[in-house]
C-alpha atoms as a PDB file:
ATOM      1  CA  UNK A   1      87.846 110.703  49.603  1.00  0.00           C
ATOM      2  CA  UNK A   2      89.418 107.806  51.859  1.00  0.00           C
ATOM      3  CA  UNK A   3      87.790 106.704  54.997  1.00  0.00           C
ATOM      4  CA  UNK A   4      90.379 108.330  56.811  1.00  0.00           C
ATOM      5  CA  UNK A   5      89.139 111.692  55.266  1.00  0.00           C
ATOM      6  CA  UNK A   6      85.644 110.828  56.126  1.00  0.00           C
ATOM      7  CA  UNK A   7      86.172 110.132  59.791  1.00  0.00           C
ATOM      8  CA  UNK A   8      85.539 112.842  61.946  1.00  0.00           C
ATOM      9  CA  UNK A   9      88.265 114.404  63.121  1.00  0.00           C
ATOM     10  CA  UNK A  10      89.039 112.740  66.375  1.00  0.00           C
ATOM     11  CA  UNK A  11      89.515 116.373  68.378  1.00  0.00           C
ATOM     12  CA  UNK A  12      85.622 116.766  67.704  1.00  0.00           C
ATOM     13  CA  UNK A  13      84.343 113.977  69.381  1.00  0.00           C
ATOM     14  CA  UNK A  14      82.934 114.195  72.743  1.00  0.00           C
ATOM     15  CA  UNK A  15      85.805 113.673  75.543  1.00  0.00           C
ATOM     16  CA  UNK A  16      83.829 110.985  77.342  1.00  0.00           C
ATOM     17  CA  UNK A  17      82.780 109.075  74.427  1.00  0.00           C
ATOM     18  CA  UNK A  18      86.057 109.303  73.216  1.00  0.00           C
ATOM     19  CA  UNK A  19      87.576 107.859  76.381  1.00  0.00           C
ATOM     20  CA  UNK A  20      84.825 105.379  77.083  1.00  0.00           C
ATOM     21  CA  UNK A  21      85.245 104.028  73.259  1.00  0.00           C
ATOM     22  CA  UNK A  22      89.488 103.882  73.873  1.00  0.00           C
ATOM     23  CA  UNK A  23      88.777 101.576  76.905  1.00  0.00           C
ATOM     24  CA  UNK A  24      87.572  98.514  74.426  1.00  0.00           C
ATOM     25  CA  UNK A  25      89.880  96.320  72.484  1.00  0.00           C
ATOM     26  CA  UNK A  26      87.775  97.191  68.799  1.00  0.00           C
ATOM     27  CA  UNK A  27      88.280 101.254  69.605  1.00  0.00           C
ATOM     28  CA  UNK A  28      91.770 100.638  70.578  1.00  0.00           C
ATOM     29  CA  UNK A  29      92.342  98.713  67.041  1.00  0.00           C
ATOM     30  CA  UNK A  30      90.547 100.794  65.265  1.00  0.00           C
ATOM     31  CA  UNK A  31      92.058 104.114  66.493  1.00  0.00           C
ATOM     32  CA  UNK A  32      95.936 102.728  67.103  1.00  0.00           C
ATOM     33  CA  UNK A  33      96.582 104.216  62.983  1.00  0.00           C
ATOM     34  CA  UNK A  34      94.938 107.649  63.638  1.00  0.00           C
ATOM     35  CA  UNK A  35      97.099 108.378  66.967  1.00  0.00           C
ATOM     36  CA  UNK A  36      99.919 111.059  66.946  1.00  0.00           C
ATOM     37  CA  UNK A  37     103.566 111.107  67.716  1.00  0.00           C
ATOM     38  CA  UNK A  38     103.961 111.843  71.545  1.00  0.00           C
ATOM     39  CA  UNK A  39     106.871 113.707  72.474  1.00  0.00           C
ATOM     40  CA  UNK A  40     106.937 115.247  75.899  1.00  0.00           C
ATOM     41  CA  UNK A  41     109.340 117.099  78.080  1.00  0.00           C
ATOM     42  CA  UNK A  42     108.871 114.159  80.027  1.00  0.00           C
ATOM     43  CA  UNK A  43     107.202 110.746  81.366  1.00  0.00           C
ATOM     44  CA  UNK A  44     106.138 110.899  84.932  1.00  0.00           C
ATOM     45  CA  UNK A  45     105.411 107.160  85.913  1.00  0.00           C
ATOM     46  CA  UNK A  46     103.872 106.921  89.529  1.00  0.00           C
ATOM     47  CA  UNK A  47     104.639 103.430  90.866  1.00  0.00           C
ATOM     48  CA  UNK A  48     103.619 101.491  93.548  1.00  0.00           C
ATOM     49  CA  UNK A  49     101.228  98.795  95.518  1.00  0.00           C
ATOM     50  CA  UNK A  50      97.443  98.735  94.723  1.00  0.00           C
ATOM     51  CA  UNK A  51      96.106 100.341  97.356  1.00  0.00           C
ATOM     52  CA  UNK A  52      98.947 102.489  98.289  1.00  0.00           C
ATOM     53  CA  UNK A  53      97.404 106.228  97.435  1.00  0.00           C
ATOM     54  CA  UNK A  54      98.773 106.085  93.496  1.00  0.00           C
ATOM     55  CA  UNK A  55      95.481 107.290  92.337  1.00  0.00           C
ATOM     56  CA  UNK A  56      95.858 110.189  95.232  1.00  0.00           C
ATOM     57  CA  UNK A  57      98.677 111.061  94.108  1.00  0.00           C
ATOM     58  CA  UNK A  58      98.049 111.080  90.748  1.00  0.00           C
ATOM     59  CA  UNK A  59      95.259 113.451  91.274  1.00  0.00           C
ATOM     60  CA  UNK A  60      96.929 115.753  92.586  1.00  0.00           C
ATOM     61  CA  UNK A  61      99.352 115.920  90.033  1.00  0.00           C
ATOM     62  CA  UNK A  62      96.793 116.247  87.529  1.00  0.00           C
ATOM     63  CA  UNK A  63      96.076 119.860  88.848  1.00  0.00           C
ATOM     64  CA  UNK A  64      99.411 121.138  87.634  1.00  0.00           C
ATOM     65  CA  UNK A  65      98.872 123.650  84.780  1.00  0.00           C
ATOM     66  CA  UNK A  66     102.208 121.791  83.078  1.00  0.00           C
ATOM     67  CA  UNK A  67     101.132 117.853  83.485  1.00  0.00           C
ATOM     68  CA  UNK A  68      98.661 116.029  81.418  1.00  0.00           C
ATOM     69  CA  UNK A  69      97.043 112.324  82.852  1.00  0.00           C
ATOM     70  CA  UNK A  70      95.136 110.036  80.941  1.00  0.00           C
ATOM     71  CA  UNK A  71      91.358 109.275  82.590  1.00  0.00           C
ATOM     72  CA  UNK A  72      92.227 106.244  84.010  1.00  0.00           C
ATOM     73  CA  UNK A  73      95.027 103.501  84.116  1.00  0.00           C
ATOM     74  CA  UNK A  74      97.007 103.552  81.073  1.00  0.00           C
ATOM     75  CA  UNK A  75      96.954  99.787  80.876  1.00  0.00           C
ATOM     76  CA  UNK A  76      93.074 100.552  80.214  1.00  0.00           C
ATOM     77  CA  UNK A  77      93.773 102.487  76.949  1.00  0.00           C
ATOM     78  CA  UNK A  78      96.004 100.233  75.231  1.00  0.00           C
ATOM     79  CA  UNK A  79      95.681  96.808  73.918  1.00  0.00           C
ATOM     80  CA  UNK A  80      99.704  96.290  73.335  1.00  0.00           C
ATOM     81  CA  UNK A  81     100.463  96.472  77.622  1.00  0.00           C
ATOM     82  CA  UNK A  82      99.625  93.134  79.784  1.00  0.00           C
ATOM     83  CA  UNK A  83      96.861  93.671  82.460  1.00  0.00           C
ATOM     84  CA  UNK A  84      96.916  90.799  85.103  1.00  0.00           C
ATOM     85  CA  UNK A  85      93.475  90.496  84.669  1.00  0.00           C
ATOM     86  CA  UNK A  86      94.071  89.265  81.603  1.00  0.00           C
ATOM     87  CA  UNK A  87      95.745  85.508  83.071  1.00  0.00           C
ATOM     88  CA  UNK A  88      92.821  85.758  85.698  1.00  0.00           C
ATOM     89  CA  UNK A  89      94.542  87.882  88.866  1.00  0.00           C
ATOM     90  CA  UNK A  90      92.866  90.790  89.735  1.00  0.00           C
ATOM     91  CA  UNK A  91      94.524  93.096  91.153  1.00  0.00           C
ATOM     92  CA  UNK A  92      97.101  90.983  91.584  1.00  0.00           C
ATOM     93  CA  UNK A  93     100.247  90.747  89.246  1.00  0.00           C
ATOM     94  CA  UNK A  94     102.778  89.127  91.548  1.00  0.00           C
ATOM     95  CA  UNK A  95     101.658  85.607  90.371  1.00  0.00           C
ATOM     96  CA  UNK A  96     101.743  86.345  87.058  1.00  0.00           C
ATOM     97  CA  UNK A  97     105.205  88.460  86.675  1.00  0.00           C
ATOM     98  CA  UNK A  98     106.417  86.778  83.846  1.00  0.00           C
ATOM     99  CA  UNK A  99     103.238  87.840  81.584  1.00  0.00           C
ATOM    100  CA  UNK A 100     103.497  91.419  82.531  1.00  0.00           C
ATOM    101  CA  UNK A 101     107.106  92.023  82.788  1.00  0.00           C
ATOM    102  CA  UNK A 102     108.329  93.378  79.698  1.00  0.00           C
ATOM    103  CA  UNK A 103     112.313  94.283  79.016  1.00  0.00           C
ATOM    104  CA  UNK A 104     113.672  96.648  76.730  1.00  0.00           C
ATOM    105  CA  UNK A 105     114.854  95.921  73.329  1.00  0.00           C
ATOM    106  CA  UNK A 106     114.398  96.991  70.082  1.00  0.00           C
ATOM    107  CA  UNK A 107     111.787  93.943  69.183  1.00  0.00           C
ATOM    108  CA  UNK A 108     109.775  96.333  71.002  1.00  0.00           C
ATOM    109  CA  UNK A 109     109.747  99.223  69.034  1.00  0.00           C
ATOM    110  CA  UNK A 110     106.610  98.490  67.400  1.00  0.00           C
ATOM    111  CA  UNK A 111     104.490  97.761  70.509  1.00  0.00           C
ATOM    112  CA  UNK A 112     105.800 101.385  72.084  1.00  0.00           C
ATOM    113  CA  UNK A 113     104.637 103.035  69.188  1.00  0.00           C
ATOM    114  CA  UNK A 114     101.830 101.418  69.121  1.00  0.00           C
ATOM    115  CA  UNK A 115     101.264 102.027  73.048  1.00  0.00           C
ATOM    116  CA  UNK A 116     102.118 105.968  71.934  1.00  0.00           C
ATOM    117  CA  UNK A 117      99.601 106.365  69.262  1.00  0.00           C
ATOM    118  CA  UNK A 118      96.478 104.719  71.390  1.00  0.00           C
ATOM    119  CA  UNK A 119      97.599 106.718  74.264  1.00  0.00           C
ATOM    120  CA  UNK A 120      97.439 109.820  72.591  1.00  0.00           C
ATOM    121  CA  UNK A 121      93.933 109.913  71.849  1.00  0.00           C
ATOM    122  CA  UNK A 122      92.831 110.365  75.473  1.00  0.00           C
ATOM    123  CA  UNK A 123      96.333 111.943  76.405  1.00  0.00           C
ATOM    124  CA  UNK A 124      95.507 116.401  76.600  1.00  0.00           C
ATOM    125  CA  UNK A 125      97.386 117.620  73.913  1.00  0.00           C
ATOM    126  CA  UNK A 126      98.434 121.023  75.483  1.00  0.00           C
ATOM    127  CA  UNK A 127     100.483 119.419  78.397  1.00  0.00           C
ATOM    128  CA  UNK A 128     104.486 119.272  78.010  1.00  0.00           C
ATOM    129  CA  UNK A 129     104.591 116.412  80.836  1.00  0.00           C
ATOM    130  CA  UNK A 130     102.513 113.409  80.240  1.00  0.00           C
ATOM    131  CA  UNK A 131     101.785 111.501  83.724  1.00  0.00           C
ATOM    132  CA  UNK A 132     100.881 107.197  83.688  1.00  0.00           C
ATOM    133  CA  UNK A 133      99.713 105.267  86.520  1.00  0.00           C
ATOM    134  CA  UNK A 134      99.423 101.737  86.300  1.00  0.00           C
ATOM    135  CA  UNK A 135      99.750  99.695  89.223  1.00  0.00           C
ATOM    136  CA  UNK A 136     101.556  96.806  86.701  1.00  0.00           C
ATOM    137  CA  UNK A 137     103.862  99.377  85.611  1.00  0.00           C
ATOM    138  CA  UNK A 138     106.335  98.628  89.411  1.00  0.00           C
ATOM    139  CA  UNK A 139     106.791  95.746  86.895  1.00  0.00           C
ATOM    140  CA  UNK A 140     108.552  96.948  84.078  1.00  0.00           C
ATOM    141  CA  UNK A 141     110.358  99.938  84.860  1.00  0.00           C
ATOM    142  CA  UNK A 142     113.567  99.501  83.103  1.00  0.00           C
ATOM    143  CA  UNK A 143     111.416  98.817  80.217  1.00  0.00           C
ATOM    144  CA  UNK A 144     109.677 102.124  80.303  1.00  0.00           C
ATOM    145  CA  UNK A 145     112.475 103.649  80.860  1.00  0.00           C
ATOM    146  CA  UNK A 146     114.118 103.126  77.342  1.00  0.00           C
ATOM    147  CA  UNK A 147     111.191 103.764  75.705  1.00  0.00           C
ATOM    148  CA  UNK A 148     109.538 105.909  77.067  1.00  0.00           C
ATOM    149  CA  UNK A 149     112.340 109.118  77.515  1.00  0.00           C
ATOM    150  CA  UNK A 150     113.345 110.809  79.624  1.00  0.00           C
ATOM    151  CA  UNK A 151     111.316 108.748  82.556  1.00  0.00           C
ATOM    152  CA  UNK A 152     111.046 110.336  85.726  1.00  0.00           C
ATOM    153  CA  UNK A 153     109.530 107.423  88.566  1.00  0.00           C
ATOM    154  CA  UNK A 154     107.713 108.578  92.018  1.00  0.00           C
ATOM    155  CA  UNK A 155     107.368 105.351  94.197  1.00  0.00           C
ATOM    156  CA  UNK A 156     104.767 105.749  96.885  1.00  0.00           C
ATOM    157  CA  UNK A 157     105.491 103.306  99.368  1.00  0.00           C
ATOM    158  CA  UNK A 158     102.234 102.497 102.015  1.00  0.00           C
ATOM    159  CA  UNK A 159     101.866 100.657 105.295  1.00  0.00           C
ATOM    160  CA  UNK A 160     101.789  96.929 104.356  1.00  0.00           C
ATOM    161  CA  UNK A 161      99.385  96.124 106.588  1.00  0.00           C
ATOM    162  CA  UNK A 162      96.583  98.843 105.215  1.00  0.00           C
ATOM    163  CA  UNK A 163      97.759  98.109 101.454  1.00  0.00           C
ATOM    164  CA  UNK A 164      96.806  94.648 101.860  1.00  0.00           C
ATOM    165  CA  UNK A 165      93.643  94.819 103.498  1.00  0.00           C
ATOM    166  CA  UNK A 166      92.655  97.265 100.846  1.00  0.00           C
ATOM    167  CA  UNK A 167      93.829  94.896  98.169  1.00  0.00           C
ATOM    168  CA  UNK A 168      91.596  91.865  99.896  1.00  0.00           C
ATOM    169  CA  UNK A 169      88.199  94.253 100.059  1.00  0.00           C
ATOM    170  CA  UNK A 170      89.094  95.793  96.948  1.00  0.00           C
ATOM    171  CA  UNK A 171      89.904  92.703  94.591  1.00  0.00           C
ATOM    172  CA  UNK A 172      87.297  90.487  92.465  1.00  0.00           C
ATOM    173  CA  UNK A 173      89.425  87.600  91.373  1.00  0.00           C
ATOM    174  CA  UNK A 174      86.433  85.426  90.716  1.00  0.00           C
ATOM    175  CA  UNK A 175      84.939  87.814  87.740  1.00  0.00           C
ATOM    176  CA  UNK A 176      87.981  86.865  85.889  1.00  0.00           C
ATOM    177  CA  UNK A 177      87.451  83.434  86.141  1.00  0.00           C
ATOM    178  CA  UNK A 178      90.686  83.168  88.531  1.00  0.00           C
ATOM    179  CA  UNK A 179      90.149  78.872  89.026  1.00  0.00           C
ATOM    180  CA  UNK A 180      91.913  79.464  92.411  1.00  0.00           C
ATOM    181  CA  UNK A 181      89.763  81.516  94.401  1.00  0.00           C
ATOM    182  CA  UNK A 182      86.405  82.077  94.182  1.00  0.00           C
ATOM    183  CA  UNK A 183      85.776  84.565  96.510  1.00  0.00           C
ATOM    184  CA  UNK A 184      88.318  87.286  98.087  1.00  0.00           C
ATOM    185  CA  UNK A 185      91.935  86.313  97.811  1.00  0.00           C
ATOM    186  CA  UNK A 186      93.614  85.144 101.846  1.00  0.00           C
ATOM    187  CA  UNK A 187      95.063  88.317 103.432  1.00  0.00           C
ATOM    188  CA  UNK A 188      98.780  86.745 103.343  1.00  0.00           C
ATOM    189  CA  UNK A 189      97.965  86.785  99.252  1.00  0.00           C
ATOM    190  CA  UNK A 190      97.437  90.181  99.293  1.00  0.00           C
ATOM    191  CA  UNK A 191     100.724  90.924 101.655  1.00  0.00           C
ATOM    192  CA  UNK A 192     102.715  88.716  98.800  1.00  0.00           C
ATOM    193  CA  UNK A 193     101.767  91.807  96.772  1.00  0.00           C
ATOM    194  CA  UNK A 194     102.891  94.423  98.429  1.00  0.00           C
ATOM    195  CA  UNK A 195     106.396  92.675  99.441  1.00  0.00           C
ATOM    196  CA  UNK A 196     106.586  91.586  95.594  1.00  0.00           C
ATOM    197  CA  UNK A 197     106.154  95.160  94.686  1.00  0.00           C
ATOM    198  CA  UNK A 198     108.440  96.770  97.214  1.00  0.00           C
ATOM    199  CA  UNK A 199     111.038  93.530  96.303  1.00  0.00           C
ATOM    200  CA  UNK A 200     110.989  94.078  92.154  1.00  0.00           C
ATOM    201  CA  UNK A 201     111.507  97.783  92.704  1.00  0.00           C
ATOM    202  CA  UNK A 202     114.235  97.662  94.600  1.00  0.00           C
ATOM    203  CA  UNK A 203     116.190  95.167  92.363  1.00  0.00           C
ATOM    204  CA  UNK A 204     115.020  97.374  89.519  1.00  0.00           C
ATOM    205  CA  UNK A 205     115.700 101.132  90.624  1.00  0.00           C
ATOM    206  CA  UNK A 206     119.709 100.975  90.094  1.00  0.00           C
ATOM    207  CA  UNK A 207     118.677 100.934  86.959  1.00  0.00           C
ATOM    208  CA  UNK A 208     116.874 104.000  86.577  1.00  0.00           C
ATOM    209  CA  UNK A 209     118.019 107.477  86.414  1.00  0.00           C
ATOM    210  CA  UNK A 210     115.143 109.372  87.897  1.00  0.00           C
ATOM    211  CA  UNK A 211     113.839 107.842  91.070  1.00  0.00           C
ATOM    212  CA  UNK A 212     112.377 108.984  93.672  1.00  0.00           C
ATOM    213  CA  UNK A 213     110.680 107.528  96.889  1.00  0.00           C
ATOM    214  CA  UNK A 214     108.135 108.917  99.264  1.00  0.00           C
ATOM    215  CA  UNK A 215     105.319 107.353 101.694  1.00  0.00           C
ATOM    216  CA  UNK A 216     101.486 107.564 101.620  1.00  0.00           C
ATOM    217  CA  UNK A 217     101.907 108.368 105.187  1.00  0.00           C
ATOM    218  CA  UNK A 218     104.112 111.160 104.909  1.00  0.00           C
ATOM    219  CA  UNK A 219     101.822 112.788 102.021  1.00  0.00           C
ATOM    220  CA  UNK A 220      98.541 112.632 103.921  1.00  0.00           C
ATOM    221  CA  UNK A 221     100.636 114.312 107.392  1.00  0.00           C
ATOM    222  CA  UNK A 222     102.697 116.421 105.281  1.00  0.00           C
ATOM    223  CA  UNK A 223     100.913 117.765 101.731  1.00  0.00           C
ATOM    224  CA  UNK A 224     102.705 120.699 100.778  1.00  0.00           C
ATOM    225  CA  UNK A 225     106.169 119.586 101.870  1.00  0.00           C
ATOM    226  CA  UNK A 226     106.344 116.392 100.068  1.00  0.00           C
ATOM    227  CA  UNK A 227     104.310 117.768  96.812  1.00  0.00           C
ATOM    228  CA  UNK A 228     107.444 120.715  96.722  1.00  0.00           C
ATOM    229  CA  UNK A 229     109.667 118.014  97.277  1.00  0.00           C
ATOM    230  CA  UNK A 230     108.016 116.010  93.806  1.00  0.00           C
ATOM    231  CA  UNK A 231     107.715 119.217  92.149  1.00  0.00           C
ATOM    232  CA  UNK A 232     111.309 119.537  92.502  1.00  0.00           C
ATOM    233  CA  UNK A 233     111.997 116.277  91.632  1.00  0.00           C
ATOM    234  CA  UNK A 234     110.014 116.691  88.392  1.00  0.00           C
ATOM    235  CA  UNK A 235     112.007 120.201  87.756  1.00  0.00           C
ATOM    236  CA  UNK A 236     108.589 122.305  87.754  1.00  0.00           C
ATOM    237  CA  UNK A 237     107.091 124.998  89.519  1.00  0.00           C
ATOM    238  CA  UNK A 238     104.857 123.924  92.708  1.00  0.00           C
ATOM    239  CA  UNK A 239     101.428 123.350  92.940  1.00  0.00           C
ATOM    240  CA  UNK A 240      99.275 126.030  94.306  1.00  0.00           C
ATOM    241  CA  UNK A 241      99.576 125.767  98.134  1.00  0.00           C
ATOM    242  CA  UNK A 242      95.350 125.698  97.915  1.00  0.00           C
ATOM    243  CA  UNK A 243      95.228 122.872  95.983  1.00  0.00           C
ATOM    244  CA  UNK A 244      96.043 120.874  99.334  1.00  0.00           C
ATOM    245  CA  UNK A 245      93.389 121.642 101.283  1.00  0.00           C
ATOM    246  CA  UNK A 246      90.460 120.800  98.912  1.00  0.00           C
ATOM    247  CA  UNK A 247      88.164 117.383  99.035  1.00  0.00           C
ATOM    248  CA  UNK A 248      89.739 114.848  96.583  1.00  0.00           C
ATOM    249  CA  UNK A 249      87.198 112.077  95.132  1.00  0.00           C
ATOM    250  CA  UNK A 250      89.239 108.599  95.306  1.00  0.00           C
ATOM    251  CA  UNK A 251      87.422 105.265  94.122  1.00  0.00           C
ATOM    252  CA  UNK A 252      83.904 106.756  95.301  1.00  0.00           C
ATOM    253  CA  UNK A 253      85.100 108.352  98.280  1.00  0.00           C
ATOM    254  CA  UNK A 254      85.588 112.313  98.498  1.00  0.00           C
ATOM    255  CA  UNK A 255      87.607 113.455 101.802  1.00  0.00           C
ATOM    256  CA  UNK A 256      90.507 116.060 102.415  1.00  0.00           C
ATOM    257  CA  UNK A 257      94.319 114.402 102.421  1.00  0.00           C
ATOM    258  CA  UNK A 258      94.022 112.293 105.175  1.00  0.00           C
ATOM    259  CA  UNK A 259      95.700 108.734 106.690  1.00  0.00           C
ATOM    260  CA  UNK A 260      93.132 106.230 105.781  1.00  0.00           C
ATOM    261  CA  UNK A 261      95.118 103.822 107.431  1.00  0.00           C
ATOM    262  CA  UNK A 262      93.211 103.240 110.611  1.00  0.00           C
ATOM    263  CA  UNK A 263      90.060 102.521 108.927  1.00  0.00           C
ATOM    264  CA  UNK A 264      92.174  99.822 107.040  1.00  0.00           C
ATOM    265  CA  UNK A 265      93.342  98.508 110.507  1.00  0.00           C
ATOM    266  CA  UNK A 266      90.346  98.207 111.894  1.00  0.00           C
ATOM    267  CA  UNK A 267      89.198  95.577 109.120  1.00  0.00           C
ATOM    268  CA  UNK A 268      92.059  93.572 110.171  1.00  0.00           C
ATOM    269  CA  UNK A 269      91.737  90.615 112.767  1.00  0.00           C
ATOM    270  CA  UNK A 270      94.773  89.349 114.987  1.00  0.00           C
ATOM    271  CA  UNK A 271      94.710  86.291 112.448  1.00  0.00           C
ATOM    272  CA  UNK A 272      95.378  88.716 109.352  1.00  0.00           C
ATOM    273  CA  UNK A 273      97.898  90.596 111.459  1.00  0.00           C
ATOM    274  CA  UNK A 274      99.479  87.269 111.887  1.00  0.00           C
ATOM    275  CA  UNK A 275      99.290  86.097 108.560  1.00  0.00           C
ATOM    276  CA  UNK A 276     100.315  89.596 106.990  1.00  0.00           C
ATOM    277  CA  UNK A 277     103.790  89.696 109.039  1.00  0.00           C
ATOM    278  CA  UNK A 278     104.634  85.665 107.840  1.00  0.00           C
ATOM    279  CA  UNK A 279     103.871  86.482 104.028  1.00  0.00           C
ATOM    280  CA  UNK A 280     105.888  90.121 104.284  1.00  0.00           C
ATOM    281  CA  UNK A 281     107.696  90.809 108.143  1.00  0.00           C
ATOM    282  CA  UNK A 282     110.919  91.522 106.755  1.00  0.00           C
ATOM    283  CA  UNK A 283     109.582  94.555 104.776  1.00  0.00           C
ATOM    284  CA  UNK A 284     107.222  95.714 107.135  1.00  0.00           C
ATOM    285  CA  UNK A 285     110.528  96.066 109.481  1.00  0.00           C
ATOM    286  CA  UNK A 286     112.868  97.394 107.184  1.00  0.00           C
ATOM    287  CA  UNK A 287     110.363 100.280 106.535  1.00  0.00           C
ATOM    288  CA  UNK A 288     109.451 100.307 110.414  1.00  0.00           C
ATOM    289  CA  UNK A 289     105.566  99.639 109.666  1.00  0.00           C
ATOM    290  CA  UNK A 290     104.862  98.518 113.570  1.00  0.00           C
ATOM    291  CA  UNK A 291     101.896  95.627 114.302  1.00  0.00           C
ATOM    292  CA  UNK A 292      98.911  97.850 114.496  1.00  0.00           C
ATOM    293  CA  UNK A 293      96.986  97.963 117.807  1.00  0.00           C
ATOM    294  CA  UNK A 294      93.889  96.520 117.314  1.00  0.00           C
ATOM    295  CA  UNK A 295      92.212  97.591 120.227  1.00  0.00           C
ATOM    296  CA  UNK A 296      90.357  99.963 118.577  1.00  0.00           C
ATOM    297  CA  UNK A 297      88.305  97.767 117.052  1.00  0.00           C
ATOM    298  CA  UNK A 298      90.255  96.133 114.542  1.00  0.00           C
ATOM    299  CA  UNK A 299      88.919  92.872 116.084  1.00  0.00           C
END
């Protein structure tokens, strides 16, 4: 009897160890040979800023009887996708674009696979749709869309202004040894982000045959709408109009749908404001994202 024979079989093992063991780099080698083939209907990538509601979103998917999600960021369950973290930028991939980017071609063949088999050990296996979210993934769309087909892409687009706050009270740069900053990155940093994001997925989405676009804002005002409107997108029945009005547990925090942009806002000095609309103005007009009032306390 091989090793292989003597390993127990990996549907037996606890879910969470299983998961938590798939998050290091030795389970991901050692597991990468004993992953399946994955071949669904289709890959639903959600794409987007940090701080922009993906994980809301992807939530929320996750309660659809025909979508399976992986516990946590793809990038987390793989050793053969770039993290930014990994050149030092939490949180932060627009200053390292070249080291996550990755184009299609078929020198990649072997990494996708890989990616596929170390996937599918935390992946559910009685899902027909498999859903990713992984904030580097606005990155490298045109790549996952050759390889990982058909790909079907829901960008959720967020006040610039609240995604970049979030991003600055949100990101550690200095436990991964980022030289540069030591302590929480400058506000007009974080609004290089989100214009970065918005800027790569624009130049990228003639590419790609399933898009669609919707706003954090219009999600938290308008649940069931825009959820039919995915739903539709994705070619599946909708979700359960109940689903909508339950508490939803996001980094921490458990609270109904609801515009968390105000609370962002009022984080945000007249200085940040400032600073915010030089690193990013032209996007925050184009998507008519107004100066918020500040008034309210955001000073």
């Amino acid at each position: 009897m091989g090793i292989v024979d003597r390993l127990l079989p990996i549907g037996e093992v606890p879910r969470r160890l299983r998961n938590q063991f798939m998050r290091g780099r030795f389970g991901q080698r050692l597991m990468a040979p004993f992953g399946r083939e994955l071949k669904p209907e289709r890959w639903i990538f959600i794409v987007g800023c940090y701080n922009s509601g993906t994980t809301l979103l992807k939530d929320m998917l996750a309660g659809h009887p025909a979508i399976g999600v992986l516990p946590g960021e793809g990038v987390k369950f793989t050793d053969a996708l770039p993290r930014p973290e990994e050149f030092g930028w939490n949180r932060m991939w627009c200053r390292c674009l070249d080291d996550v980017r990755l184009q299609p071609g078929v020198e990649m063949e072997g990494r996708v696979e890989r990616i596929k088999r170390q996937w599918s050990i935390v992946y559910p296996k009685d899902r027909r749709n498999l859903l990713e979210k992984s904030i580097p993934n606005a990155a490298r769309m045109p790549f996952l869309q050759v390889h990982f087909s058909p790909a079907y892409f829901i960008y959720l687009m967020r006040d610039g202004y609240a995604a970049a706050e979030g991003i600055r009270r949100k990101a550690r740069p200095w436990l991964w040894k980022n030289s540069a900053y030591s302590s929480a990155y400058p506000i007009e940093l974080c609004a290089e982000q989100w214009a970065e994001t918005d800027r790569v997925i624009g130049e990228d989405r003639g590419e790609i045959e399933h898009f669609l676009q919707v706003s954090y804002e219009e999600l938290a005002a308008k649940p069931v709408e825009v959820m039919g409107r995915i739903t539709d997108f994705l070619g599946l029945p909708p979700l359960a109009d109940e689903m909508m009005g339950q508490r939803w547990k996001v980094h921490g925090v458990e609270s109904p749908i609801r515009n968390m942009n105000e609370e962002s806002f009022a984080q945000l000095s007249a200085e940040d404001v400032d600073a915010i609309e030089e690193a990013a103005g032209p996007a925050l007009v184009r998507y008519g994202y107004g100066r918020p009032d500040l008034e309210s306390g955001g000073e």
